[in-house]
Protein backbone atom coordinates (compact mmCIF):
# COMPACT_ATOMS: atom_id res chain seq x y z
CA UNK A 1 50.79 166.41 85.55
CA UNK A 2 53.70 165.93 83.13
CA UNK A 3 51.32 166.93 80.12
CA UNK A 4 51.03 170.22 81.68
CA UNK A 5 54.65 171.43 81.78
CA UNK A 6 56.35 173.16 78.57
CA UNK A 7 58.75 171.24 76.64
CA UNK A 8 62.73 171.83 77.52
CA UNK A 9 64.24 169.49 75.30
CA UNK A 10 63.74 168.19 71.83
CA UNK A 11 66.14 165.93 69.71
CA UNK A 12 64.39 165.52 66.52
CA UNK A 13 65.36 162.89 64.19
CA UNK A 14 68.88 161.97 65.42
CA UNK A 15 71.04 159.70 63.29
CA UNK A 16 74.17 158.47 64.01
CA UNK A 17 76.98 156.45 62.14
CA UNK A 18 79.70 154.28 63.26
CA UNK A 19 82.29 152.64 60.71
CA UNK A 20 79.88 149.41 59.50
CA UNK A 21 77.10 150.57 61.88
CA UNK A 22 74.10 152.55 62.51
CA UNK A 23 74.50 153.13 65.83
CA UNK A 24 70.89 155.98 65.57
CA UNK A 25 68.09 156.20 62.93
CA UNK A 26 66.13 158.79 63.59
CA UNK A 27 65.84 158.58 66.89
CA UNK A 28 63.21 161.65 68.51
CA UNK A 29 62.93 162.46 71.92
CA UNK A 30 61.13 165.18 73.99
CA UNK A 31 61.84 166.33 77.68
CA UNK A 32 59.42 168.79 79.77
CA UNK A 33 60.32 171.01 82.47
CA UNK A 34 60.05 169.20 85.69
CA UNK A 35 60.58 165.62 84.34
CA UNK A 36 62.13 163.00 85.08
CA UNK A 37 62.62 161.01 81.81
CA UNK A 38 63.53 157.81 81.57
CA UNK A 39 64.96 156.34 78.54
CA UNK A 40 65.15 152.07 78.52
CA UNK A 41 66.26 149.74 75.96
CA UNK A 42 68.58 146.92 75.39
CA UNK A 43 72.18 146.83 75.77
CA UNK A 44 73.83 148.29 72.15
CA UNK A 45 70.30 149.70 71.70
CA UNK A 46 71.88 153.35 71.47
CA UNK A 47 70.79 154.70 74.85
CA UNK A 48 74.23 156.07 75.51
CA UNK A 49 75.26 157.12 71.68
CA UNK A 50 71.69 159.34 71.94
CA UNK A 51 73.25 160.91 75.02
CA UNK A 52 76.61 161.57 73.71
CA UNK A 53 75.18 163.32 71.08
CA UNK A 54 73.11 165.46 73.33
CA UNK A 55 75.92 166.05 75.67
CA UNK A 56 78.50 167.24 72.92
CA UNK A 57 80.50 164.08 73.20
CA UNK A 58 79.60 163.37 69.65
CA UNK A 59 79.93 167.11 68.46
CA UNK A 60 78.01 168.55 66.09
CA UNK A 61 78.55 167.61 62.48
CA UNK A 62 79.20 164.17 63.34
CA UNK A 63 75.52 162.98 63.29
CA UNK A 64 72.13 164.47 61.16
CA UNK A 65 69.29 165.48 62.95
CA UNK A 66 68.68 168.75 65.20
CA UNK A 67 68.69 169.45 69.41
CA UNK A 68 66.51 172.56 70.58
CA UNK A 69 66.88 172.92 74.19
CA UNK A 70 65.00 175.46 75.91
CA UNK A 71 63.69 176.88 72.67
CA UNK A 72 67.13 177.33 71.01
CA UNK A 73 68.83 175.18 68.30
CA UNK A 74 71.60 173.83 69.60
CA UNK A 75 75.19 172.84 67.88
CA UNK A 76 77.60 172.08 70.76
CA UNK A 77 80.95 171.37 69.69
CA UNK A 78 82.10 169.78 73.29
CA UNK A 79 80.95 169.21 76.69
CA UNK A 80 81.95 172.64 77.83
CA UNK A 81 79.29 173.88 75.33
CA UNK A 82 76.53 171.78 76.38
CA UNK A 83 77.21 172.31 80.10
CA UNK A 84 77.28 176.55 79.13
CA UNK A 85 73.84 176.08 78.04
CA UNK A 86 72.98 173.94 81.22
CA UNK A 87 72.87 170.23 80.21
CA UNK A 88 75.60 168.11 82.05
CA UNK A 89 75.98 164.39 82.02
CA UNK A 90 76.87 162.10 84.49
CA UNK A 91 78.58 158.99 83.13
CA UNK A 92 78.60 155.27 84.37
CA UNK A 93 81.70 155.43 84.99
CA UNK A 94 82.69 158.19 86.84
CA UNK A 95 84.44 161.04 86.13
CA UNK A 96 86.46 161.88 89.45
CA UNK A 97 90.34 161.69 90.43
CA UNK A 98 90.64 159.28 93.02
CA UNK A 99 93.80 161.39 94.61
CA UNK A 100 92.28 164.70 94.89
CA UNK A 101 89.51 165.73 97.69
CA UNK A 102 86.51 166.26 97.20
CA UNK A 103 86.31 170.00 96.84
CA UNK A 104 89.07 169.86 94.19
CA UNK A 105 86.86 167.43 91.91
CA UNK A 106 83.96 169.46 92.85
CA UNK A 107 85.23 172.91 91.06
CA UNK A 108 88.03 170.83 88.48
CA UNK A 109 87.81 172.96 85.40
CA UNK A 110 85.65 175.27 87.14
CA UNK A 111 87.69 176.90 90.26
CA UNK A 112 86.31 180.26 91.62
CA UNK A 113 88.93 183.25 91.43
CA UNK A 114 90.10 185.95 93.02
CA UNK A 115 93.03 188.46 91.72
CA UNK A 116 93.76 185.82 89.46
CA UNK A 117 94.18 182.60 91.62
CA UNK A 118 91.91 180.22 93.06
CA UNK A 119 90.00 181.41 95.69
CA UNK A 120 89.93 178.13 98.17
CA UNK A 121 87.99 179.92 100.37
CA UNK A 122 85.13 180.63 98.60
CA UNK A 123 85.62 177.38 97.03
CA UNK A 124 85.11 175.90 99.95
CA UNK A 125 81.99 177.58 101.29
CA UNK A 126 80.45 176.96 97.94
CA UNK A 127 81.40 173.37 98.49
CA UNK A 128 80.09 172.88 102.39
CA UNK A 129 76.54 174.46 100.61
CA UNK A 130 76.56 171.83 97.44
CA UNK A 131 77.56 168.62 99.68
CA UNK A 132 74.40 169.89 101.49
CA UNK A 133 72.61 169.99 99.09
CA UNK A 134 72.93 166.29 98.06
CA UNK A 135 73.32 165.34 101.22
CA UNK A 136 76.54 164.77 101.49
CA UNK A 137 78.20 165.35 105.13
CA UNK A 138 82.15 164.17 104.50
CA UNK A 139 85.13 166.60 104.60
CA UNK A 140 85.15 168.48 101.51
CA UNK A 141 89.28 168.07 102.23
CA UNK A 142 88.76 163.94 102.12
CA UNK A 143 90.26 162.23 99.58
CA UNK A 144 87.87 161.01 96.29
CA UNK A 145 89.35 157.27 97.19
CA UNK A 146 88.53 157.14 100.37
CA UNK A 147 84.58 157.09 100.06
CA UNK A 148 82.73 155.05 98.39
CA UNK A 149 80.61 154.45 95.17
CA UNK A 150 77.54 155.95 96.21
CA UNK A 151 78.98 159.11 98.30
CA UNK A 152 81.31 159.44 95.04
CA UNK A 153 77.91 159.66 93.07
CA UNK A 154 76.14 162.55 94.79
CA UNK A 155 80.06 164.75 94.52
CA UNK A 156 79.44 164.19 90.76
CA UNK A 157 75.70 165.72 91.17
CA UNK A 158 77.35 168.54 93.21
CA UNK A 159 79.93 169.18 90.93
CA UNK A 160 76.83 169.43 88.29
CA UNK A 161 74.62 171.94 90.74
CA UNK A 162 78.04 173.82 90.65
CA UNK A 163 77.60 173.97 87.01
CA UNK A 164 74.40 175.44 86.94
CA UNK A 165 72.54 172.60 85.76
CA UNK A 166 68.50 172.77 84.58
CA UNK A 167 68.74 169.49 82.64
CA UNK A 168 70.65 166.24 84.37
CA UNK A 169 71.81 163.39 82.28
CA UNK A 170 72.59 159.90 84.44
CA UNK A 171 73.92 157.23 83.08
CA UNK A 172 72.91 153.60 85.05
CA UNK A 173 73.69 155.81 88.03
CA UNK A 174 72.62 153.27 90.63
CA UNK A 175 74.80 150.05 88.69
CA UNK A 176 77.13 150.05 91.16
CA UNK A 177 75.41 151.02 94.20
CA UNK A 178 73.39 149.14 97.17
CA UNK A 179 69.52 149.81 98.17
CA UNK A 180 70.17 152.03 100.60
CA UNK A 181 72.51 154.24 98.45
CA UNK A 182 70.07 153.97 95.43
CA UNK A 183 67.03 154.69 97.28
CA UNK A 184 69.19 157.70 98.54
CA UNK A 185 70.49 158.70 94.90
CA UNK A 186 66.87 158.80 93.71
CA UNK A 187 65.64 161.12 96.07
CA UNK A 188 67.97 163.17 95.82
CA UNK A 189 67.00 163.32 91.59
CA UNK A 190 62.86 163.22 93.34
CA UNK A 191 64.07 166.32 95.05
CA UNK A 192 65.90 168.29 92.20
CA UNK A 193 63.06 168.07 90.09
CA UNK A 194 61.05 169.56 92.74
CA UNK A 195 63.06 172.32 92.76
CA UNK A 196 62.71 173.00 88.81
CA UNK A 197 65.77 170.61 87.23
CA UNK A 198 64.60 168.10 85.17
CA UNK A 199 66.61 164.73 84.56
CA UNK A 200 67.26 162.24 81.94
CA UNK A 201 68.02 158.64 83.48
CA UNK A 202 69.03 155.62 81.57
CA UNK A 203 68.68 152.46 83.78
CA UNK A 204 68.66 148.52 83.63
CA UNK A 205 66.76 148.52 87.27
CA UNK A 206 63.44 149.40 85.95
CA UNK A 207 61.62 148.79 89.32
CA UNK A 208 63.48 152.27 89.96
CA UNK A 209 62.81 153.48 86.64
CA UNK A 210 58.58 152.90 87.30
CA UNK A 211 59.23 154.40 90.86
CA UNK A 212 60.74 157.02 89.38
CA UNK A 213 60.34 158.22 86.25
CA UNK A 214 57.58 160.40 85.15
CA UNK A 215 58.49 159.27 81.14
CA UNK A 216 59.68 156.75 79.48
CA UNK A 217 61.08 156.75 76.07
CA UNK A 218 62.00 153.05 74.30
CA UNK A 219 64.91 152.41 72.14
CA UNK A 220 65.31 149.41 69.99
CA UNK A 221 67.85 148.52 67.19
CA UNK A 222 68.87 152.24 67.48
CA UNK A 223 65.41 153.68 66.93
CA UNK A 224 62.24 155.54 69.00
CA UNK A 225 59.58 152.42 69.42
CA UNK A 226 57.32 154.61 71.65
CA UNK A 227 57.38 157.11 74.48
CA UNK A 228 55.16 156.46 77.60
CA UNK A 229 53.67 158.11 80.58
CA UNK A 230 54.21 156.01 82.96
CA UNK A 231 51.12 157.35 85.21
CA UNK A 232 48.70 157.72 82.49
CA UNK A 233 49.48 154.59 80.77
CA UNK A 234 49.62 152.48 83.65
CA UNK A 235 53.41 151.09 83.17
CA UNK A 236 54.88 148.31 84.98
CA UNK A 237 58.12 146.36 84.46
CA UNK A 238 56.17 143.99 82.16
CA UNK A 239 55.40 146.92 80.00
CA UNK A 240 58.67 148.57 79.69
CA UNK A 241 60.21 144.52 78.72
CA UNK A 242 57.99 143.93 76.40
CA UNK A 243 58.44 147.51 74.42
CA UNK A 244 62.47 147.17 74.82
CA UNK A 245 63.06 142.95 73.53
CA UNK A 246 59.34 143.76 71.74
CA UNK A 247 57.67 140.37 73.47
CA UNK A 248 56.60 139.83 76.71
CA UNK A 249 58.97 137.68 78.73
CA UNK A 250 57.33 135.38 81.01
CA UNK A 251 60.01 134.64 83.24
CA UNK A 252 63.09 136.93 84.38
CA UNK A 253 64.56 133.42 84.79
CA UNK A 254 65.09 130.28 82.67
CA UNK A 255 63.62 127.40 84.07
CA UNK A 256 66.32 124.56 85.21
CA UNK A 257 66.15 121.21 87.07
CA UNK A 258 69.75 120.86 88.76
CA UNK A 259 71.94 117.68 88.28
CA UNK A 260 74.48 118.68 91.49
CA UNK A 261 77.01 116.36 92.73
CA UNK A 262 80.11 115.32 95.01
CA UNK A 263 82.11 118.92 96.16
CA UNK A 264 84.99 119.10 94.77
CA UNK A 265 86.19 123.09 95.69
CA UNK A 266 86.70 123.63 99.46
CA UNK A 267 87.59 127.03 101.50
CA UNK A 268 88.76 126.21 104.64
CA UNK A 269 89.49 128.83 107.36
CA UNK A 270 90.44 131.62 104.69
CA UNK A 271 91.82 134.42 106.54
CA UNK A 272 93.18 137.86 104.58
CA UNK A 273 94.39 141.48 105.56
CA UNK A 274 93.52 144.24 103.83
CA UNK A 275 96.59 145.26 101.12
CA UNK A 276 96.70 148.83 102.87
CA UNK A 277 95.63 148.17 106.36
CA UNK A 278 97.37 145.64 108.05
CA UNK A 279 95.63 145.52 111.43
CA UNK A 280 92.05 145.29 109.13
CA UNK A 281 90.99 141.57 108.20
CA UNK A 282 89.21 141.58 104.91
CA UNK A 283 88.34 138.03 105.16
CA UNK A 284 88.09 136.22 108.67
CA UNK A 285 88.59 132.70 108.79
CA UNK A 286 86.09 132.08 106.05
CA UNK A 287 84.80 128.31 105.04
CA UNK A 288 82.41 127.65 102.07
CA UNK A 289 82.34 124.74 99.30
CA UNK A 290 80.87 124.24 95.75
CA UNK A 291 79.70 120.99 94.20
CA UNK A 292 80.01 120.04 90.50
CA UNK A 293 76.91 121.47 89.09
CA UNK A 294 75.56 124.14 91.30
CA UNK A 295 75.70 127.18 91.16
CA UNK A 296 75.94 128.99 94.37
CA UNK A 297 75.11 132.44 95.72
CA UNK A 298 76.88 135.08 97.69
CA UNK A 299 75.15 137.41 99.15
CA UNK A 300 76.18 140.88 101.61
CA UNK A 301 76.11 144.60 101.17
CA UNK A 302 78.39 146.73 99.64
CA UNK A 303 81.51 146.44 101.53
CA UNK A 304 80.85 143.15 103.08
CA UNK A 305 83.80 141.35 101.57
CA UNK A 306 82.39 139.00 98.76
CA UNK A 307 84.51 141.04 96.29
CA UNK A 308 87.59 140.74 98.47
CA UNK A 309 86.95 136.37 99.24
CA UNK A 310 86.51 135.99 95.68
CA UNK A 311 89.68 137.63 94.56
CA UNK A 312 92.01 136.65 97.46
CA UNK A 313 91.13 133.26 96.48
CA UNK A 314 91.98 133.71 92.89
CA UNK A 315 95.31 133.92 93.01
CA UNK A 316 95.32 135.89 95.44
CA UNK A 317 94.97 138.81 93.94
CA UNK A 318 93.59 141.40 96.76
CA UNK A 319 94.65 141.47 100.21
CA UNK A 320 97.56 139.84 102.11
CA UNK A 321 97.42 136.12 102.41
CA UNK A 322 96.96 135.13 106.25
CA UNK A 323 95.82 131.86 106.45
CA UNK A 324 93.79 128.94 104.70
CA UNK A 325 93.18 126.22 102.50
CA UNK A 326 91.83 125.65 98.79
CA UNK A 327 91.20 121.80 98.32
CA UNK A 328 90.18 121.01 94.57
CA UNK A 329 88.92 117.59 93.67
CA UNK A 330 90.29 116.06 97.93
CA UNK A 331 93.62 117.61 97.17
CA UNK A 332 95.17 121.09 98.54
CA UNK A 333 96.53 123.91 96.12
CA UNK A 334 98.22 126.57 96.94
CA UNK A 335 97.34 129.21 93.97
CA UNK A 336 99.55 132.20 94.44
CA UNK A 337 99.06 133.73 91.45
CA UNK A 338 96.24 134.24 88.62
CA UNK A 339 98.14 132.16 86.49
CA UNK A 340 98.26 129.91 88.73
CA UNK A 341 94.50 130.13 89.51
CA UNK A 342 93.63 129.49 85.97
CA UNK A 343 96.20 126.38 85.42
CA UNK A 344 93.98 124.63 88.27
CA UNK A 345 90.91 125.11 85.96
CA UNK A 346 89.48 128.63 87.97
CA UNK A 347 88.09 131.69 86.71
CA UNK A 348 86.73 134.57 87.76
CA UNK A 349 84.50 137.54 86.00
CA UNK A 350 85.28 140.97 87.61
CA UNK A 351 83.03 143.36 88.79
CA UNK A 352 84.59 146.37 87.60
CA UNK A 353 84.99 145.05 83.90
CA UNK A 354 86.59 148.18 82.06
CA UNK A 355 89.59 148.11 84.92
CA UNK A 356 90.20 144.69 85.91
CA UNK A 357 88.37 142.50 83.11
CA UNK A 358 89.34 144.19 79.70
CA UNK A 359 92.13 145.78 78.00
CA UNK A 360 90.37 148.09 76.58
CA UNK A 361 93.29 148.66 73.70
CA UNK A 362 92.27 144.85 72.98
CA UNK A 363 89.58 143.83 69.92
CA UNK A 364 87.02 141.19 70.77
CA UNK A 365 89.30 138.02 69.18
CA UNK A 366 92.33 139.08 71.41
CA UNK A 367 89.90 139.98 74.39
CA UNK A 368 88.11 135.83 73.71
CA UNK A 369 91.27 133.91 74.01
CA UNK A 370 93.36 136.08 76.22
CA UNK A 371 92.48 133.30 79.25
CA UNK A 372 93.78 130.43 77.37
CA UNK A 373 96.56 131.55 74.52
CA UNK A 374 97.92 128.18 74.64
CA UNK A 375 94.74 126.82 73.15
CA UNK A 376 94.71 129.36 70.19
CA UNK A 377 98.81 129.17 69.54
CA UNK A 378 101.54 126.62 68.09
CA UNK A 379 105.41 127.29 69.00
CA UNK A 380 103.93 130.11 71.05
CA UNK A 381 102.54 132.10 68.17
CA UNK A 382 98.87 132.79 67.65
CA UNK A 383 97.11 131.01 64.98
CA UNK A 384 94.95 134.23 63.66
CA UNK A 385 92.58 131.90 61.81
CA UNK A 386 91.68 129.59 64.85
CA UNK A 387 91.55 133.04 66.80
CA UNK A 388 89.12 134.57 65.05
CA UNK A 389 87.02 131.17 64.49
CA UNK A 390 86.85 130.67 68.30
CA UNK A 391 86.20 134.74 69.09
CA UNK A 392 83.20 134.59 65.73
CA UNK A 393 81.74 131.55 67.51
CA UNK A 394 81.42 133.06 71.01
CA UNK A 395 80.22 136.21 69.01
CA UNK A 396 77.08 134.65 67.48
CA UNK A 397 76.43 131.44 70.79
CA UNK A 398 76.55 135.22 73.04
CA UNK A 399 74.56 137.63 70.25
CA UNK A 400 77.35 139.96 70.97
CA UNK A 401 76.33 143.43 69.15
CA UNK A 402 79.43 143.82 66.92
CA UNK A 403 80.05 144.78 63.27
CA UNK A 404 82.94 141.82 63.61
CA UNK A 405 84.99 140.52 65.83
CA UNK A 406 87.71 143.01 65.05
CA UNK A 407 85.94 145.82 66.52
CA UNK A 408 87.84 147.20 69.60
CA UNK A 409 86.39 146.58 73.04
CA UNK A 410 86.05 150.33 73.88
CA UNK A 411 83.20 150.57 71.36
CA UNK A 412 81.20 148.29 72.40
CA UNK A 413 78.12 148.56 75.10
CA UNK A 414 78.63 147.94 78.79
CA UNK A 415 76.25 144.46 78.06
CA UNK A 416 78.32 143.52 75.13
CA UNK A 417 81.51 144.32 77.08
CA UNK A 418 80.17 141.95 79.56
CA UNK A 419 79.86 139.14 76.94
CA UNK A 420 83.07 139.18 75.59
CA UNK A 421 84.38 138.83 79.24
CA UNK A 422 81.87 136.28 79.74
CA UNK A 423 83.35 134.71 76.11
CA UNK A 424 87.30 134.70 77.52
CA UNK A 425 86.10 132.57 80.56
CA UNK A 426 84.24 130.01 78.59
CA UNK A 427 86.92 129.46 75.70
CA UNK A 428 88.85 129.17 78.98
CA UNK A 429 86.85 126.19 80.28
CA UNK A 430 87.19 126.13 83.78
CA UNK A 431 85.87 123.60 86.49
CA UNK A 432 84.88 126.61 88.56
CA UNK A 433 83.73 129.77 87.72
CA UNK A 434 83.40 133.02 89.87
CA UNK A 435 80.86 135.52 88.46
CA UNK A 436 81.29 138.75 90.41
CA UNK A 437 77.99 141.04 89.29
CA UNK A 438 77.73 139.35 86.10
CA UNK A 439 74.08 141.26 85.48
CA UNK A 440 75.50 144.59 86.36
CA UNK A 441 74.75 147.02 83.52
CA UNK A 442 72.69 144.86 81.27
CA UNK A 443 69.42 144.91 80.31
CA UNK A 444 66.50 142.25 81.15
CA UNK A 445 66.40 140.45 78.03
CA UNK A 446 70.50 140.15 78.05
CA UNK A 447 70.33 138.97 81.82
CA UNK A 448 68.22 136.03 80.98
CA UNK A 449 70.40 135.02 78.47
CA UNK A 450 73.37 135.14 80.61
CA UNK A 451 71.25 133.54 83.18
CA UNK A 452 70.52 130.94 80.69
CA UNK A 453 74.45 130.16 80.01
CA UNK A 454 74.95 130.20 83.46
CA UNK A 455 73.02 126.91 83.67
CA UNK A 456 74.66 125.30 80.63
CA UNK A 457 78.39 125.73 82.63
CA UNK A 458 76.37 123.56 85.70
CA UNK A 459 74.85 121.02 83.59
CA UNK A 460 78.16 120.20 81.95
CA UNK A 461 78.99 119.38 85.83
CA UNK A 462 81.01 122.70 86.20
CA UNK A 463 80.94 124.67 89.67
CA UNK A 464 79.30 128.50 89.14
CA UNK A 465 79.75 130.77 92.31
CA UNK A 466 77.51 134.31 91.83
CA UNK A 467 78.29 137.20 93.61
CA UNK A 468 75.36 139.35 93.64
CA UNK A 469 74.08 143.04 94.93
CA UNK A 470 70.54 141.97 93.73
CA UNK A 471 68.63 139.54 96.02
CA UNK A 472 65.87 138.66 93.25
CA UNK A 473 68.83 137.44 91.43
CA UNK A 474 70.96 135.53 93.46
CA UNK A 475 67.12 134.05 94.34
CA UNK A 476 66.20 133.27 91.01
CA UNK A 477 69.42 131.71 90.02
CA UNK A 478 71.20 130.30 92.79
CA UNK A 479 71.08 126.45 94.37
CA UNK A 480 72.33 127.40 97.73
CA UNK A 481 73.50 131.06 98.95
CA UNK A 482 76.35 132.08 101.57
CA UNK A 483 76.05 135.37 103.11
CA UNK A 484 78.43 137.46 104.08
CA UNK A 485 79.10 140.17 106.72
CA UNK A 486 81.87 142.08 107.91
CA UNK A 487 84.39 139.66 105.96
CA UNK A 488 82.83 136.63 107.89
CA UNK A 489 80.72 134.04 106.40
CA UNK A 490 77.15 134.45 108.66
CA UNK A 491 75.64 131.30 107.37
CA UNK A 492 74.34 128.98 104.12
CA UNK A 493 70.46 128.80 103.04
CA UNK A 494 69.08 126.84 100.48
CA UNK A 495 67.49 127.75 97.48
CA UNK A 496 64.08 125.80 99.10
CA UNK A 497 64.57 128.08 102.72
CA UNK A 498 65.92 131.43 101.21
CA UNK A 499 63.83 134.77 100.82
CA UNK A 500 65.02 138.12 101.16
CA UNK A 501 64.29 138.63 105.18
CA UNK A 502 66.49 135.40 105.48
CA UNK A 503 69.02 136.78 103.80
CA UNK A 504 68.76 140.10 104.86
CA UNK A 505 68.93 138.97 108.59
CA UNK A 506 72.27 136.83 108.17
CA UNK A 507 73.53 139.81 105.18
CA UNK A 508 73.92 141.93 108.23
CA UNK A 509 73.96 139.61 111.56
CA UNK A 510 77.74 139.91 112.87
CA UNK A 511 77.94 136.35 114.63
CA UNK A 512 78.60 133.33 112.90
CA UNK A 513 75.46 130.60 112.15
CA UNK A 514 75.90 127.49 113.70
């Protein structure tokens, strides 16, 4: 029982202050020994701030309130003190050097030495017994870029065991990761506990959070609404939603009666190589089409290609070009560039928002009108005023959690990121929108909202394509689905004929439908 085990971790009445924003107020949280605890909440709720605090991120002196961790009072100045003492966080976005190996991010910082140089060798050994541990069976010599997400995941928990770590801090560590890779990842944390290190986890998927998570604590507005245990208590998703938006939702999805018409976007026989690998097709002679006012699914696991279609046909701006069409409205374009892409009335959301969909030096008003400058300017210079009336609009339609709209993009929350990309491709008005993980990061009662402007951009007669890693959603939301495998398009189910086995069959059948 979780009651039974002695208390490792207390934060006791944490407050924290941002320039025109209480980020924390008096926020109190307590950890036992062999726990998993989860902490939920909505996006800008202060899940990650709390952390940062903990971590030394946020040294000490920069917020009120006190940390006693393992019966000590704590005042870490930096992350090097809070890992000394055995706390190390993992962030959401990861903390490894693409060009080095694996070993060399494992022990970064932290090399073992001999005579005063590195000792590879030991290194090494060390390493083969950590990438054991989490179950990790690459090279330790292979390069960080050349595995993916969810092997990249368990190096950071290695490089933590390195570290000698008795309380783990994840942050949405299964975001960007597939089933089989988060089933995986949670083990592995199952298994650590078992072996006497407990874990913090902060997560938007809370069917993994009640699988999970022996804990949970709730955040709202920056404060502690309640801590549960989730065995004694009896919690379920609807439990956790209704103590993070403090209501019970009674749909994860808005209800909506489609109004779709003629096509007017057509893929014909898209065919692209990958940008590295020139005897690898990323997309093989791929067909799909969108008509005005549906919004249509694409479904495959990680690494199927859905990523690679979207943004090859966006200007394309992944792969080498092979072969294929893009007919809008009966006529053909040829759309070499983004510019391009966005002339002809396209856009398209990243996945990967902090690289490819925000400059993070950027405030919200530059980040809302980036897409469409012409729309904001006169002579080619920016009107300031109609900027910042069009970013403060987007701002309050979105609920964007922002002091104003000058605040810098780095600040905000992954969610509230999210909207202000979401914001750019609006004030852009496109007839067809690509939405690559639009959900990713964000918690329930910010996905329904998004879910809920999703079907505003249809009914105006607009063309919505979703690319999705979550089946319920792409389900929930979608009017017809594609699915995708190996680059190839496998086949096209309706909303009426799709469930997950469907799916799941064509997600991973290699030979085309008829």
């Amino acid at each position: 029982m979780v009651s039974s085990s002695p208390v490792i971790l207390e934060m006791r009445s944490i407050t924290k202050e941002f320039p025109g924003v209480k980020a924390l107020s008096d926020v109190s949280i307590s950890v036992r020994a062999n726990e998993i605890h989860a902490i939920c909440g909505e996006n800008g709720a202060g899940k990650s701030t709390l952390m940062k605090v903990l971590s030394g991120v946020y040294p000490y002196g920069s917020y009120s309130g006190d940390i006693v961790f393992q019966g000590q009072a704590c005042e870490f100045k930096d992350i090097r003190a809070s890992e000394a003492a055995g706390i190390v966080i993992i962030h959401q976005e990861l903390a490894l050097i693409p060009e080095l190996s694996i070993l060399e991010n494992i022990f970064l910082g932290n090399e073992p030495t001999k005579f005063g140089a590195i000792d590879w060798n030991q290194a090494r050994r060390r390493s083969l017994d950590l990438l054991a541990r989490v179950g990790l069976r690459d090279d330790p010599d292979t390069p960080i870029k050349e595995i993916g997400v969810g092997k990249q995941q368990l190096v950071e928990i290695a490089k933590a065991l390195n570290k000698s770590v008795k309380l783990l801090i994840l942050d949405e560590p299964t975001a960007a990761l597939n089933e089989t890779d988060s089933q995986h990842l949670l083990d592995l944390i199952r298994g650590l506990k078992s072996k006497g290190i407990s874990s913090i986890m902060i997560s938007h998927k809370l069917n993994e959070i009640e699988q999970v998570a022996d804990s949970i604590t709730i955040i709202r507005d920056g404060r502690t609404i309640e801590t549960l245990d989730v065995k004694d208590d009896g919690v379920d998703e609807d439990r956790i939603i209704k103590g993070m938006v403090g209501r019970t939702l009674e749909s994860r999805f808005p209800d909506h009666t489609p109004n779709i018409g003629e096509v007017f976007f057509e893929v014909r026989n898209w065919t692209v190589r990958h940008p590295q690998v020139a005897d690898r097709l990323v997309c093989k002679n791929a067909s799909f089409n969108v008509r005005r006012g549906e919004i249509v699914g694409f479904a495959g696991l990680m690494g199927a290609g859905r990523t690679e279609l979207a943004r090859s046909v966006f200007g394309r701006s992944y792969g080498n070009f092979v072969s294929g069409q893009i007919i809008k409205d009966g006529k053909e374009i040829v759309l070499r560039t983004v510019p391009q892409a966005i002339r002809h009335g396209i856009g398209y959301l990243t996945e990967d928002r902090k690289s490819l969909g925000l400059n993070l030096l950027d405030d919200i008003k530059e980040t809302t009108v980036s897409a469409a400058l012409q729309k904001v300017s006169k002579y080619s210079v920016v009107d300031v005023n109609k900027e910042y009336t069009v970013a403060e609009s987007y701002r309050k339609q979105l609920r964007t959690k922002a002091p104003s709209v000058d605040e810098g993009v780095d600040k905000l929350s992954g969610g509230n990121q999210q909207k202000v990309v979401l914001a750019k491709w609006m004030f852009a008005d496109p007839d067809l929108l690509i939405l690559d993980e639009p959900t990713r990061g964000i918690d329930v009662g910010a996905k329904y909202e998004i879910y809920g402007i999703i079907q505003q951009l249809a009914n105006q007669g607009k063309g919505v394509i979703v690319i999705s890693s979550e089946l319920p959603e792409l389900l929930g939301i979608s009017d017809r689905i594609y699915t995708i495998f190996e680059g190839a398009i496998t086949g096209v189910v309706s909303k009426e004929a799709a469930n997950q086995e469907s799916l799941m069959k064509l997600m991973t059948a290699a030979k085309k439908s008829a």
